[in-house]
PDB file of N, CA and C in Angstrom:
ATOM      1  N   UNK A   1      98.207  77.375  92.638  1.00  0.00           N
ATOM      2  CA  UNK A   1      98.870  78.637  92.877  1.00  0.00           C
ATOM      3  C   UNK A   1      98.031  79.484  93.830  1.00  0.00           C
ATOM      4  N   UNK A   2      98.648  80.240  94.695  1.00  0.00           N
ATOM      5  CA  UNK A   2      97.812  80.938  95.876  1.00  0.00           C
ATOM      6  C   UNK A   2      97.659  82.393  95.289  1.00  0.00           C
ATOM      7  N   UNK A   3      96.329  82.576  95.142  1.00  0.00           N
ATOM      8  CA  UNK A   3      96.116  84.345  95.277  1.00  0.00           C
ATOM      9  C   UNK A   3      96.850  84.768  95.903  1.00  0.00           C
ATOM     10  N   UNK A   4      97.108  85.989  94.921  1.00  0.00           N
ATOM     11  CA  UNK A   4      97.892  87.644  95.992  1.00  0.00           C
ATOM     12  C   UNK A   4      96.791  88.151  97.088  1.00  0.00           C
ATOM     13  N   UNK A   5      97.532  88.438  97.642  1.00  0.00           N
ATOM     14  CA  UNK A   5      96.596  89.340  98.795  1.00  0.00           C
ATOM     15  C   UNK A   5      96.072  91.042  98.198  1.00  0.00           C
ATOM     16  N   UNK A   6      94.918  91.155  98.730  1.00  0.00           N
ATOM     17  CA  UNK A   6      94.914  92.813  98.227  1.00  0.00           C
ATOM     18  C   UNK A   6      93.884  93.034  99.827  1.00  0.00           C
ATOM     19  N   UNK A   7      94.499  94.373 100.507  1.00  0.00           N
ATOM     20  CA  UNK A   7      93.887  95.363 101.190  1.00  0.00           C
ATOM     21  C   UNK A   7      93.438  96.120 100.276  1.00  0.00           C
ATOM     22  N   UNK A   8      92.012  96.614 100.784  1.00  0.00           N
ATOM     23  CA  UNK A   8      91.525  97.481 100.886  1.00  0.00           C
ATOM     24  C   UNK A   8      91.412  98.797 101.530  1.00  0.00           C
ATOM     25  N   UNK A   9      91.382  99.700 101.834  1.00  0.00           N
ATOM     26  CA  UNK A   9      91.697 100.715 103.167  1.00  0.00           C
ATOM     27  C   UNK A   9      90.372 101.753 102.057  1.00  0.00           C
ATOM     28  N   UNK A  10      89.440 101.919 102.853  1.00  0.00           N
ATOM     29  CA  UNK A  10      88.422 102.696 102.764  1.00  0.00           C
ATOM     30  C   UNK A  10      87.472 103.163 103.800  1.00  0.00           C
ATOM     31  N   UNK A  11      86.784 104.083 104.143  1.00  0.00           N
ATOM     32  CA  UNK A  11      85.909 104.043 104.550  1.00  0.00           C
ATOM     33  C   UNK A  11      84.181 103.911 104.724  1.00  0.00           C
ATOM     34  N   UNK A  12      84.263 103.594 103.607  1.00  0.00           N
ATOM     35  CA  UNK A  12      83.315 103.763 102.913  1.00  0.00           C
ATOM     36  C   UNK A  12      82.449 102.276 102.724  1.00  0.00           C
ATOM     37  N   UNK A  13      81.704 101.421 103.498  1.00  0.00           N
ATOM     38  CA  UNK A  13      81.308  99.937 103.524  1.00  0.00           C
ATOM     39  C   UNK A  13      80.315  99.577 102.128  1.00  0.00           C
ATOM     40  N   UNK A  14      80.303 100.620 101.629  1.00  0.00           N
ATOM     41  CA  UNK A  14      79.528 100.414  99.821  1.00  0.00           C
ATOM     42  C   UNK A  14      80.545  99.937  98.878  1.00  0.00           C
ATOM     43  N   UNK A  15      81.744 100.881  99.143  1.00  0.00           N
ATOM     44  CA  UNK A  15      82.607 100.976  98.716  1.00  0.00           C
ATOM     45  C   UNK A  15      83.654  99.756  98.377  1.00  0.00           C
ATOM     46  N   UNK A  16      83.417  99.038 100.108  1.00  0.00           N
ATOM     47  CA  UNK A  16      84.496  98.355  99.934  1.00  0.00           C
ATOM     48  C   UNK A  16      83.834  96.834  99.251  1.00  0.00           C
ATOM     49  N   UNK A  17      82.262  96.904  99.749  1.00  0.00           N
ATOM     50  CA  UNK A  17      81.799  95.469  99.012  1.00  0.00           C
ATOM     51  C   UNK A  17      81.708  95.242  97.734  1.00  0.00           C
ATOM     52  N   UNK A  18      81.497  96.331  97.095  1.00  0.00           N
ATOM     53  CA  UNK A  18      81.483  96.538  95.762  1.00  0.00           C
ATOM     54  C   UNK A  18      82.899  96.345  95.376  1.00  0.00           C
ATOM     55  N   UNK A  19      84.086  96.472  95.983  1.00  0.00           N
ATOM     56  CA  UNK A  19      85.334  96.513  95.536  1.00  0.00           C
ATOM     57  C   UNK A  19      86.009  95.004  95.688  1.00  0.00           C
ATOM     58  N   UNK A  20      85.431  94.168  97.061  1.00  0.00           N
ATOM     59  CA  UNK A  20      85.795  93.290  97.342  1.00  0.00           C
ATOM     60  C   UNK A  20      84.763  92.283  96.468  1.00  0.00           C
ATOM     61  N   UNK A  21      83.756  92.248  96.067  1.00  0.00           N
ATOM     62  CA  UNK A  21      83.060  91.639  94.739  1.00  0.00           C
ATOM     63  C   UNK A  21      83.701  91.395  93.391  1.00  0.00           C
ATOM     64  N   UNK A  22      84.237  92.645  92.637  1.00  0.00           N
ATOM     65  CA  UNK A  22      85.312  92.884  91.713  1.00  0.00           C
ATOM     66  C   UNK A  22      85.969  91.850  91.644  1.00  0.00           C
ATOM     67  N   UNK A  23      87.066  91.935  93.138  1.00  0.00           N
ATOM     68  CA  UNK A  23      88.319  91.439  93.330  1.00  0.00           C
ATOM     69  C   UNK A  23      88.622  89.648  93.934  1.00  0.00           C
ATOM     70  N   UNK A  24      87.365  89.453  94.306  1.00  0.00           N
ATOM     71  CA  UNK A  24      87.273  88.363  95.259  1.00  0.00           C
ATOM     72  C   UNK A  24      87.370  87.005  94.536  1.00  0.00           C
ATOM     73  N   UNK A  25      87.270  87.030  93.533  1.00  0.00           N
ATOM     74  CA  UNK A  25      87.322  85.725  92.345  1.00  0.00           C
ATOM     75  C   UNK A  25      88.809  85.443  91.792  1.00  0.00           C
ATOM     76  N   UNK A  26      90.047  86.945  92.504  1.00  0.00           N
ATOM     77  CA  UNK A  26      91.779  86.667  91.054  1.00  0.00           C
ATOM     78  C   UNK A  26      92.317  86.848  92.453  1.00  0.00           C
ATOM     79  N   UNK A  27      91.876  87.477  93.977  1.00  0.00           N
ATOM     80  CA  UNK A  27      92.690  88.112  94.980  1.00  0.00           C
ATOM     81  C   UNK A  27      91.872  87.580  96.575  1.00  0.00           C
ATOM     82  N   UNK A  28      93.155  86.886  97.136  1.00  0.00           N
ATOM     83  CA  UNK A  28      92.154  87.263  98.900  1.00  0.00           C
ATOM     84  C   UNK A  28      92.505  88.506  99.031  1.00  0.00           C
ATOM     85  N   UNK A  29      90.977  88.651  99.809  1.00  0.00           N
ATOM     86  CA  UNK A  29      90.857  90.262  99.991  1.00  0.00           C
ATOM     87  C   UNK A  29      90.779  90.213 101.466  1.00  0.00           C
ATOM     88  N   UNK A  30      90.878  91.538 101.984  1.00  0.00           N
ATOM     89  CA  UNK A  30      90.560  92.084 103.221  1.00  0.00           C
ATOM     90  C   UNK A  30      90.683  93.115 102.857  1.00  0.00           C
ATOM     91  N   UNK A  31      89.828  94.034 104.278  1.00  0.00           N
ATOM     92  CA  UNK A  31      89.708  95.509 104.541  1.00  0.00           C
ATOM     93  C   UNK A  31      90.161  96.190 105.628  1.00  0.00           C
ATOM     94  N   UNK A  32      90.175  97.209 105.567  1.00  0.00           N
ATOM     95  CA  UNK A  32      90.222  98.083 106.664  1.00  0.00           C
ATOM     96  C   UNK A  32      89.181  99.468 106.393  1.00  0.00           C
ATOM     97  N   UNK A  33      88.677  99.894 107.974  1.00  0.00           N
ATOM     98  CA  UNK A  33      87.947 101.071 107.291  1.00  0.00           C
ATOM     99  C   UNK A  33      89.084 102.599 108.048  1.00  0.00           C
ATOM    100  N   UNK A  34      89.865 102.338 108.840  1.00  0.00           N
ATOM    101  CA  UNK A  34      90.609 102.961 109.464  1.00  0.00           C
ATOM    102  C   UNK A  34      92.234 102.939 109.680  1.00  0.00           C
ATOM    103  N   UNK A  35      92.853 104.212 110.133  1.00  0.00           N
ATOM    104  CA  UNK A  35      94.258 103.663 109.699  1.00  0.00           C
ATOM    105  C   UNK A  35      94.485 102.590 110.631  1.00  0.00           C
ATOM    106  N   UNK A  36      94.094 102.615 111.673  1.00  0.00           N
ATOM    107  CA  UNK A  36      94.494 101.352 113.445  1.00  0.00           C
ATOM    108  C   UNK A  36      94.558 100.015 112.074  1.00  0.00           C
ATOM    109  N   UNK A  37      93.334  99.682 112.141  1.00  0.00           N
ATOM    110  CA  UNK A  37      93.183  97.908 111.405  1.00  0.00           C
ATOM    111  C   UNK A  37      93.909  98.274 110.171  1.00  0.00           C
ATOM    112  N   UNK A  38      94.154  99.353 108.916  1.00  0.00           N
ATOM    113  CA  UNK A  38      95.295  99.316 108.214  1.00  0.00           C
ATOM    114  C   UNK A  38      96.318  98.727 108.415  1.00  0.00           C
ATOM    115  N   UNK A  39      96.867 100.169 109.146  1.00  0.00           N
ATOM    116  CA  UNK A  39      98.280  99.748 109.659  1.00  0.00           C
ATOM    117  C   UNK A  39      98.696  98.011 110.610  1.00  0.00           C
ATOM    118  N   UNK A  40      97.475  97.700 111.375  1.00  0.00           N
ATOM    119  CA  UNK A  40      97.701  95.861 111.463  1.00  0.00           C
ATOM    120  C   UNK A  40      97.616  94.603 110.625  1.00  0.00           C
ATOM    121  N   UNK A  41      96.843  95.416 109.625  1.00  0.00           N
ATOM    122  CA  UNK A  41      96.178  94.572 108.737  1.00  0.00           C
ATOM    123  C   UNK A  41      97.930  94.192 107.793  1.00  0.00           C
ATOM    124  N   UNK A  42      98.378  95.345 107.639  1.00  0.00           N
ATOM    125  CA  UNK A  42      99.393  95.450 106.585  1.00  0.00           C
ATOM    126  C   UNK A  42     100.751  94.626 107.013  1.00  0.00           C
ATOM    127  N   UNK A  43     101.082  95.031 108.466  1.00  0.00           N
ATOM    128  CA  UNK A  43     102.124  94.395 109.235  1.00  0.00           C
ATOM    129  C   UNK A  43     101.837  93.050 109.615  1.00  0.00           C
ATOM    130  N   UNK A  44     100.592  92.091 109.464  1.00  0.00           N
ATOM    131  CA  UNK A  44     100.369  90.773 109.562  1.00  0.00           C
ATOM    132  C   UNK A  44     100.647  89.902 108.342  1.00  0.00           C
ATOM    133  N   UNK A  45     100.000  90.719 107.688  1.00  0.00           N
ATOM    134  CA  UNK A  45      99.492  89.993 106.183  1.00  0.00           C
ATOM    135  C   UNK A  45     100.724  90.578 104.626  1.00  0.00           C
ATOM    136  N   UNK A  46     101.201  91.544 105.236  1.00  0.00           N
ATOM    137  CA  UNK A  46     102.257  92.289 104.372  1.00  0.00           C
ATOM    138  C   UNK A  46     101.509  91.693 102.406  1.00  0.00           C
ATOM    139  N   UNK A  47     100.246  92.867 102.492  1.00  0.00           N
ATOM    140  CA  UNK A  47      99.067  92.448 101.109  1.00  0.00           C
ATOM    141  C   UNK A  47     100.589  92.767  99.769  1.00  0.00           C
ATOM    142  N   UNK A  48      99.971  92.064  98.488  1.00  0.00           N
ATOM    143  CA  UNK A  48     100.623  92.304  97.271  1.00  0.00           C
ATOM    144  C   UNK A  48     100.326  93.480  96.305  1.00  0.00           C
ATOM    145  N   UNK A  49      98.509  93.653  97.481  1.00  0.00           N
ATOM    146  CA  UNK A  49      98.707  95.059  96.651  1.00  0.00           C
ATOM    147  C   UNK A  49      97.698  95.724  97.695  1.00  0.00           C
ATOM    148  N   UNK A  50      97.396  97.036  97.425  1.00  0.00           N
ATOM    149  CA  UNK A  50      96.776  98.097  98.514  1.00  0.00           C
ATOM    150  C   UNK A  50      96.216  99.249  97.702  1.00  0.00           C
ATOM    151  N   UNK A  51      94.814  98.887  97.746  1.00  0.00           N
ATOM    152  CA  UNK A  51      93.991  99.910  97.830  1.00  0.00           C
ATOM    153  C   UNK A  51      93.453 100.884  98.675  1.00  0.00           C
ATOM    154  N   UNK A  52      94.433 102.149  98.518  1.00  0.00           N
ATOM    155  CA  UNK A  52      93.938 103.489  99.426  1.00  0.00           C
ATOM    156  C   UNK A  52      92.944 104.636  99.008  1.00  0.00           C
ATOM    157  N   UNK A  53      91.960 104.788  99.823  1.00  0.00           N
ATOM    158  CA  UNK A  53      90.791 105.717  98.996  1.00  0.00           C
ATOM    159  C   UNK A  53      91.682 107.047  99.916  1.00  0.00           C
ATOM    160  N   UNK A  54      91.604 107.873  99.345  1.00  0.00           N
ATOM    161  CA  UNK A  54      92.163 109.055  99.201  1.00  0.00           C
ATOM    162  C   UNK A  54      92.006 109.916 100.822  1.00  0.00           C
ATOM    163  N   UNK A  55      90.164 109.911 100.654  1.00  0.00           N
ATOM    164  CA  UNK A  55      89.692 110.164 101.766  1.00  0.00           C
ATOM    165  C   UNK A  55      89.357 109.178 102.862  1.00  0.00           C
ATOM    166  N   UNK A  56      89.924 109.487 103.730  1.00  0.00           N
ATOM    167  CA  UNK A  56      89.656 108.630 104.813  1.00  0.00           C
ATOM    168  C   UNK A  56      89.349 109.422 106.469  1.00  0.00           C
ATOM    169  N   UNK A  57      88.429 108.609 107.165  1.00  0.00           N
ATOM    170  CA  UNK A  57      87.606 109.180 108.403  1.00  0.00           C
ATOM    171  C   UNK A  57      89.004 110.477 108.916  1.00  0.00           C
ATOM    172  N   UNK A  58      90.141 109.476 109.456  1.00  0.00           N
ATOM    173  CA  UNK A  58      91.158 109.953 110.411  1.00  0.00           C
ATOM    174  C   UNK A  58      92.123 110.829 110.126  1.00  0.00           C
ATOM    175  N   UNK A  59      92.853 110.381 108.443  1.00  0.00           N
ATOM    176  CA  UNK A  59      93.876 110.912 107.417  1.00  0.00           C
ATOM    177  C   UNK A  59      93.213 110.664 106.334  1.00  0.00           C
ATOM    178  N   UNK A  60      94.227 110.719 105.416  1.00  0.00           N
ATOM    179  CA  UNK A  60      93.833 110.819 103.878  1.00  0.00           C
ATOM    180  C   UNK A  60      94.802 109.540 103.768  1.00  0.00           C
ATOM    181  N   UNK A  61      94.613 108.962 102.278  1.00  0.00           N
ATOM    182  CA  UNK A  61      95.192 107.932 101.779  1.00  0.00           C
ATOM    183  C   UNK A  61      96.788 108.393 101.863  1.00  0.00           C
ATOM    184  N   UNK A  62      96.911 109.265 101.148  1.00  0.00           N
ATOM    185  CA  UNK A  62      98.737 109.824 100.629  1.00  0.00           C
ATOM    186  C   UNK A  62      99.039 109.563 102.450  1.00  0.00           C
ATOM    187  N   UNK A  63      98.507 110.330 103.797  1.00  0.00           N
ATOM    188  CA  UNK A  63      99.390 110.307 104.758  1.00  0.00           C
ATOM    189  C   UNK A  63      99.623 108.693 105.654  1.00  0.00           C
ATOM    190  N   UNK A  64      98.781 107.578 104.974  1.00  0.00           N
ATOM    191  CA  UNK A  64      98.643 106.492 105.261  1.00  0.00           C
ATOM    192  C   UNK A  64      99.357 105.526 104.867  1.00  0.00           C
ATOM    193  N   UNK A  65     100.461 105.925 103.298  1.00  0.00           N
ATOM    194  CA  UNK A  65     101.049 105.814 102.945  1.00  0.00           C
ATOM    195  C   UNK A  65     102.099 105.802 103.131  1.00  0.00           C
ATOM    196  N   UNK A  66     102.595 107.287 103.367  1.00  0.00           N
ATOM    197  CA  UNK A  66     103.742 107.979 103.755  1.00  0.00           C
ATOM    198  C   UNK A  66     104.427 107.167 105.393  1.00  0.00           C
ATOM    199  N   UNK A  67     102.892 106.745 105.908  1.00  0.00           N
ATOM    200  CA  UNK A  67     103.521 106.499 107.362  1.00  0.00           C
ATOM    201  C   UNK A  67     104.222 105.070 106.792  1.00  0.00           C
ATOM    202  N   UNK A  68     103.264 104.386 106.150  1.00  0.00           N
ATOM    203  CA  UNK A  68     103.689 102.587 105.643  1.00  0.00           C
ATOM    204  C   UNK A  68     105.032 102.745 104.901  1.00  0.00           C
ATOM    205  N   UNK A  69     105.552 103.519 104.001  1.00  0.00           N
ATOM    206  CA  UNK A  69     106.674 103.547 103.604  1.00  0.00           C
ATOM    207  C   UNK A  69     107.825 103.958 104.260  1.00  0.00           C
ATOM    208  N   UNK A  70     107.779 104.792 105.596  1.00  0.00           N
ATOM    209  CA  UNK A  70     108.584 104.901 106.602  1.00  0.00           C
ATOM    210  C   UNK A  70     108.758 104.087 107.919  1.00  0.00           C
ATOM    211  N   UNK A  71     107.545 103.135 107.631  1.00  0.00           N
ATOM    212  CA  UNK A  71     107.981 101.935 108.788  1.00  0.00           C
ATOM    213  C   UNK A  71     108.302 100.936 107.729  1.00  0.00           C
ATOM    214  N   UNK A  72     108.398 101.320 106.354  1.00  0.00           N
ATOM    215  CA  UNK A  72     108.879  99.878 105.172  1.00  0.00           C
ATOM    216  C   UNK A  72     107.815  98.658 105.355  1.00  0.00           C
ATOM    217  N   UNK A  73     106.635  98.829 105.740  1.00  0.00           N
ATOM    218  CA  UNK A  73     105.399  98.309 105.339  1.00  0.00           C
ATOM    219  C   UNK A  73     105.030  97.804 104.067  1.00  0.00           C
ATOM    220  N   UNK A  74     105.574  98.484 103.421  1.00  0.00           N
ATOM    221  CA  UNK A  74     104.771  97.881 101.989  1.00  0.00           C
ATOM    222  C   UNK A  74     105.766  98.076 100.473  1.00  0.00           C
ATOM    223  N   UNK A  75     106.996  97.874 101.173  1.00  0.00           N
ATOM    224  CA  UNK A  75     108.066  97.871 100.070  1.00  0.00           C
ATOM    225  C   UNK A  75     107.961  96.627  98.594  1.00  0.00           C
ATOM    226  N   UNK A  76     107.312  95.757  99.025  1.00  0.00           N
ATOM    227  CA  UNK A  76     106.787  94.944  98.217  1.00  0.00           C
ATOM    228  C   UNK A  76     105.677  94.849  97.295  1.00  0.00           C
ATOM    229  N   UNK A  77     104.551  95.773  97.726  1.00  0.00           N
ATOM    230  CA  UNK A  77     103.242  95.852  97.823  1.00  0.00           C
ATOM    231  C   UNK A  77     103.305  97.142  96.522  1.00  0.00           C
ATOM    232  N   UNK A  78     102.252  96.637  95.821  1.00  0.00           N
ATOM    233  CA  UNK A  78     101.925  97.401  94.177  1.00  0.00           C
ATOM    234  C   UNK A  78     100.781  98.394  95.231  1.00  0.00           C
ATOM    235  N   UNK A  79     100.597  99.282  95.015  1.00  0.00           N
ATOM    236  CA  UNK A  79      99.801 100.567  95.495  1.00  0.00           C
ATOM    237  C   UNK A  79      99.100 101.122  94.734  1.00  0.00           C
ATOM    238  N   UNK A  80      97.411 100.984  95.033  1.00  0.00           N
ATOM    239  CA  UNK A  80      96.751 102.156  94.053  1.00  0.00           C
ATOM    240  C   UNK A  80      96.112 102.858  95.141  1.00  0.00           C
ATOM    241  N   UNK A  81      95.606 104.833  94.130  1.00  0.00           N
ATOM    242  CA  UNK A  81      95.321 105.524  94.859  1.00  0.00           C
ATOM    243  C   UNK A  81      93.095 105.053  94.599  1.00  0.00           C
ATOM    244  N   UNK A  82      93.106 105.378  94.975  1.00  0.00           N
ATOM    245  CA  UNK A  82      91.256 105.848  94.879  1.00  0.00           C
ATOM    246  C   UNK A  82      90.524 106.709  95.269  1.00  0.00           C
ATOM    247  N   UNK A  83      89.995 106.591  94.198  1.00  0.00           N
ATOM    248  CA  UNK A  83      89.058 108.576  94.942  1.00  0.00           C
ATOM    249  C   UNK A  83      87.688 108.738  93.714  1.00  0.00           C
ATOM    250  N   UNK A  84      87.012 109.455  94.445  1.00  0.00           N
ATOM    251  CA  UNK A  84      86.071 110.148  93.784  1.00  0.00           C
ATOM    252  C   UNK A  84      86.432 111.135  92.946  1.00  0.00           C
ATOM    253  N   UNK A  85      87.348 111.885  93.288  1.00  0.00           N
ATOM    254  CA  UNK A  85      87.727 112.775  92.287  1.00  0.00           C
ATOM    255  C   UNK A  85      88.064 112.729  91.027  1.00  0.00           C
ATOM    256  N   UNK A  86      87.340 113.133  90.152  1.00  0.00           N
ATOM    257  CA  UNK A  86      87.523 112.656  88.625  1.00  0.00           C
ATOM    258  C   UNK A  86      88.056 113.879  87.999  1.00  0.00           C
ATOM    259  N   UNK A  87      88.480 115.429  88.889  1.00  0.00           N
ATOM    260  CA  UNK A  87      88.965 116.698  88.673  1.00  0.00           C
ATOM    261  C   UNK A  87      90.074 116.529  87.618  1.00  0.00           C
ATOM    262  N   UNK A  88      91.386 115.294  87.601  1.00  0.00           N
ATOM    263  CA  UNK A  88      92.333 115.690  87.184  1.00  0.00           C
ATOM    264  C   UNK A  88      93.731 116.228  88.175  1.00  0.00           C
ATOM    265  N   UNK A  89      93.647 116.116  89.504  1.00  0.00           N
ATOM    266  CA  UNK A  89      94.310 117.560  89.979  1.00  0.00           C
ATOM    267  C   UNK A  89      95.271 116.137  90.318  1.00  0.00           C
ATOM    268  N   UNK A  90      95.018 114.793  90.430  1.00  0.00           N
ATOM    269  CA  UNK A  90      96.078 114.439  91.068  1.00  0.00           C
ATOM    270  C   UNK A  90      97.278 113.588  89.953  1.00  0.00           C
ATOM    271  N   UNK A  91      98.223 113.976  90.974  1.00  0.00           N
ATOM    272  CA  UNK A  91      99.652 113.774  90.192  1.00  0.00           C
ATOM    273  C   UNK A  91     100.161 112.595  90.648  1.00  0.00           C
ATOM    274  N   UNK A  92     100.247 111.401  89.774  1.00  0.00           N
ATOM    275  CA  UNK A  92     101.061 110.898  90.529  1.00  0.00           C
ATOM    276  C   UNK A  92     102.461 111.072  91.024  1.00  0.00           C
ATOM    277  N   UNK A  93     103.167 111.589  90.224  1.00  0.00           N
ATOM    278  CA  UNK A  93     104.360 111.659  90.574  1.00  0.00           C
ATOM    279  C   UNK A  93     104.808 112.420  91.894  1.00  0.00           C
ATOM    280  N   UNK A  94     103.861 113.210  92.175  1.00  0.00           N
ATOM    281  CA  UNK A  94     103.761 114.106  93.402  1.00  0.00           C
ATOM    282  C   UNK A  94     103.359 113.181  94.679  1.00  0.00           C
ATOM    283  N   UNK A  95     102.122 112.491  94.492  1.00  0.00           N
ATOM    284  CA  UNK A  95     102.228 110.900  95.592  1.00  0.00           C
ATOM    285  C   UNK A  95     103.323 110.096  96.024  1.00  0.00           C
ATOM    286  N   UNK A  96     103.673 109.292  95.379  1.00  0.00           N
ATOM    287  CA  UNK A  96     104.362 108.391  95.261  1.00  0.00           C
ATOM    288  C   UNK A  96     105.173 107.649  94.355  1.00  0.00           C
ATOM    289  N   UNK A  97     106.324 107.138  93.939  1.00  0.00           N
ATOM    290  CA  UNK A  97     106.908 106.666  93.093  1.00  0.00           C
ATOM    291  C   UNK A  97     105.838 104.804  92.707  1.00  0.00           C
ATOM    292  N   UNK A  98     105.601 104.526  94.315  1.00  0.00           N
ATOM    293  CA  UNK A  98     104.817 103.428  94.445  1.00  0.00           C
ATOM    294  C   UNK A  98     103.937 103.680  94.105  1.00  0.00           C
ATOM    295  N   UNK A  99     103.175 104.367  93.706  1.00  0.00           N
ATOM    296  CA  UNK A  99     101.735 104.542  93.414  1.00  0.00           C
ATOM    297  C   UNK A  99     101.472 104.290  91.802  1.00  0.00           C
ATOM    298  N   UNK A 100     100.871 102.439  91.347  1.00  0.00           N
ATOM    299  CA  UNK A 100     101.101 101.991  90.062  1.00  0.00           C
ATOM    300  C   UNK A 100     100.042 103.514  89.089  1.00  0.00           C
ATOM    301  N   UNK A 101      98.922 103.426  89.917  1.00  0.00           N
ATOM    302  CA  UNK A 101      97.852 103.727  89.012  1.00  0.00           C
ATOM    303  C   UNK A 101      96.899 104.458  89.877  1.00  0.00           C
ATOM    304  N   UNK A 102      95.935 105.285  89.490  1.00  0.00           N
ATOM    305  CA  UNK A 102      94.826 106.267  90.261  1.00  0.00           C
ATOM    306  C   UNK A 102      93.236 105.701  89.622  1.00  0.00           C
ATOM    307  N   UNK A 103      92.636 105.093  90.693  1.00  0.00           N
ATOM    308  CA  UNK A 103      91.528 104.542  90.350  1.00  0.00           C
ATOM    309  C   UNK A 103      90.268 105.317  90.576  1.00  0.00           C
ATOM    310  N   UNK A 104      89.619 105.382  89.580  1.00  0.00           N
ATOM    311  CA  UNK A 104      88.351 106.512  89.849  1.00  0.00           C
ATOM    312  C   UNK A 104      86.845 105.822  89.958  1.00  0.00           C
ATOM    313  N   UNK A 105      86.269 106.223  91.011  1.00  0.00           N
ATOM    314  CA  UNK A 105      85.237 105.685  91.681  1.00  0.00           C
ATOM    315  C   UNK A 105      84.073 106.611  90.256  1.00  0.00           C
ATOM    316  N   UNK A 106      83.207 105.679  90.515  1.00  0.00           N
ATOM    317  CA  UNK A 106      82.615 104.937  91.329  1.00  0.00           C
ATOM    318  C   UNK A 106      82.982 103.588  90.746  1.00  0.00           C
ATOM    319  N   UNK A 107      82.962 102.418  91.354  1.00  0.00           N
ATOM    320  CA  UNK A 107      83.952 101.048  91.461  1.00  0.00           C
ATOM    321  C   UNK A 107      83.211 100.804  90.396  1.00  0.00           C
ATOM    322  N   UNK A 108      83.940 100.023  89.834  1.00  0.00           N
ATOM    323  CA  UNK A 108      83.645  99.400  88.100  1.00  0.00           C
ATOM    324  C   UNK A 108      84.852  98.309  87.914  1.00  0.00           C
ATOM    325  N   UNK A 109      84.164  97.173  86.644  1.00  0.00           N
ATOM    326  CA  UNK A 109      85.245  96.515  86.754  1.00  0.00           C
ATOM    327  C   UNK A 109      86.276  96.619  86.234  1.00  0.00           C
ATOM    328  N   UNK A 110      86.762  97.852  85.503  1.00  0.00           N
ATOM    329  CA  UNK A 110      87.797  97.857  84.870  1.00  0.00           C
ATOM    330  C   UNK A 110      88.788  98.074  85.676  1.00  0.00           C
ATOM    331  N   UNK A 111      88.639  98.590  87.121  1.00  0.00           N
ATOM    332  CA  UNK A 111      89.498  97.942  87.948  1.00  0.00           C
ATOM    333  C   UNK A 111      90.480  97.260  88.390  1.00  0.00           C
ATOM    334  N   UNK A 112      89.702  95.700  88.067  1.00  0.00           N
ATOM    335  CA  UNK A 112      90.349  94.727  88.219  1.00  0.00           C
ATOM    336  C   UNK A 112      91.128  94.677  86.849  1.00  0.00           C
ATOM    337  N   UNK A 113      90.831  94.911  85.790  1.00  0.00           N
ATOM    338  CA  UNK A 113      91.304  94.918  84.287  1.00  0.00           C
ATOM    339  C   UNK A 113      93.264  95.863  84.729  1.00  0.00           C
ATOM    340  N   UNK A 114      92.875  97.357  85.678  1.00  0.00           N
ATOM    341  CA  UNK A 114      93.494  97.912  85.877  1.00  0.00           C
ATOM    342  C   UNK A 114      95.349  97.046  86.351  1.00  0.00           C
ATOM    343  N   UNK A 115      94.501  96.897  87.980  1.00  0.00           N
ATOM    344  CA  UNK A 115      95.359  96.052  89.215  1.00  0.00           C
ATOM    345  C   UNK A 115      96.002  94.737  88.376  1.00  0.00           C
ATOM    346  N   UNK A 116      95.054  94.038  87.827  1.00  0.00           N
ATOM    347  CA  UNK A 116      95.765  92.897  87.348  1.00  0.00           C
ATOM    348  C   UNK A 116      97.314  93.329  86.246  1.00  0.00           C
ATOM    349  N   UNK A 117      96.736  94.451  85.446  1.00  0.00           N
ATOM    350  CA  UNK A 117      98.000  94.488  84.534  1.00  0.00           C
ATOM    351  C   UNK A 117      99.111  94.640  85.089  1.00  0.00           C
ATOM    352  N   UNK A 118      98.857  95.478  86.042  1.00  0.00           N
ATOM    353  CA  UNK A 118     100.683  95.985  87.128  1.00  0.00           C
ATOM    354  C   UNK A 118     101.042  94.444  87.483  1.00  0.00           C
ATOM    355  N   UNK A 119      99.865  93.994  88.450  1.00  0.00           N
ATOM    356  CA  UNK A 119     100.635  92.803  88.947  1.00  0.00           C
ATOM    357  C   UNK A 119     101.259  91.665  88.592  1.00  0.00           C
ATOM    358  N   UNK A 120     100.641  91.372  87.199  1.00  0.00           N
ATOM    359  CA  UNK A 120     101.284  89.943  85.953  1.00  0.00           C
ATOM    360  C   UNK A 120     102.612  91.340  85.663  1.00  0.00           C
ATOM    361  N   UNK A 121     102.871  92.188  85.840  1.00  0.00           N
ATOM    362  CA  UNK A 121     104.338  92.267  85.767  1.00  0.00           C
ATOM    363  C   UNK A 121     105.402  91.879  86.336  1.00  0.00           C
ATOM    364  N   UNK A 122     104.901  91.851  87.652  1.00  0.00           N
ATOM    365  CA  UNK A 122     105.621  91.735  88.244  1.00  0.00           C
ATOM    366  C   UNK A 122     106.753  90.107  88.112  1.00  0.00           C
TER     367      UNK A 122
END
């Protein structure tokens, strides 16, 4: 059986090895640290699931999103948010309908504990 695909989209190169470590044993992975290789990364490989860190160099995760769901990029694709922010302030329902789950840094493996449950739903 072939691994799902999972993007990454971060900027952050601590971030993403530590994330792609996690993930690299249940998922092929790839990254992006910007929306350019995102947005190609996504339209080649059309991933099963997508990790967006919130903050990013150019935009933020939500407007990286917003663009992928209006070119229908990732109508298939299970979506989590990521962030440092452990405040509380974010909603999902205010994100995205796509948006399974909100993952809080700093990367840990419950993570993968997380991503995997959405995706054996599917």
């Amino acid at each position: 059986m072939t691994k799902p695909g999972l993007l990454i989209v971060d900027d952050d190169l601590i971030s993403i090895r530590m994330l792609h470590k996690i993930f690299e044993d249940d998922y092929i992975v790839s990254f992006a640290q910007d929306e350019k290789t995102a947005l190609k990364l996504v339209a080649d490989n059309k991933p099963d699931v997508l990790l967006l860190d919130v903050e990013l160099e150019e935009t933020t995760g939500y407007e990286l999103l917003i663009e992928m769901q209006q070119k229908h990029m990732v109508e298939d694709s299970k979506v989590f948010i990521v962030t440092a922010h452990s405040d509380g302030q974010l909603d999902l329902s205010s994100i995205s309908s796509q948006v399974k789950a909100i993952l809080y840094k700093p990367v840990n493996i419950g993570m993968l504990e997380t991503v995997n449950h959405f995706v054996k739903q599917a």
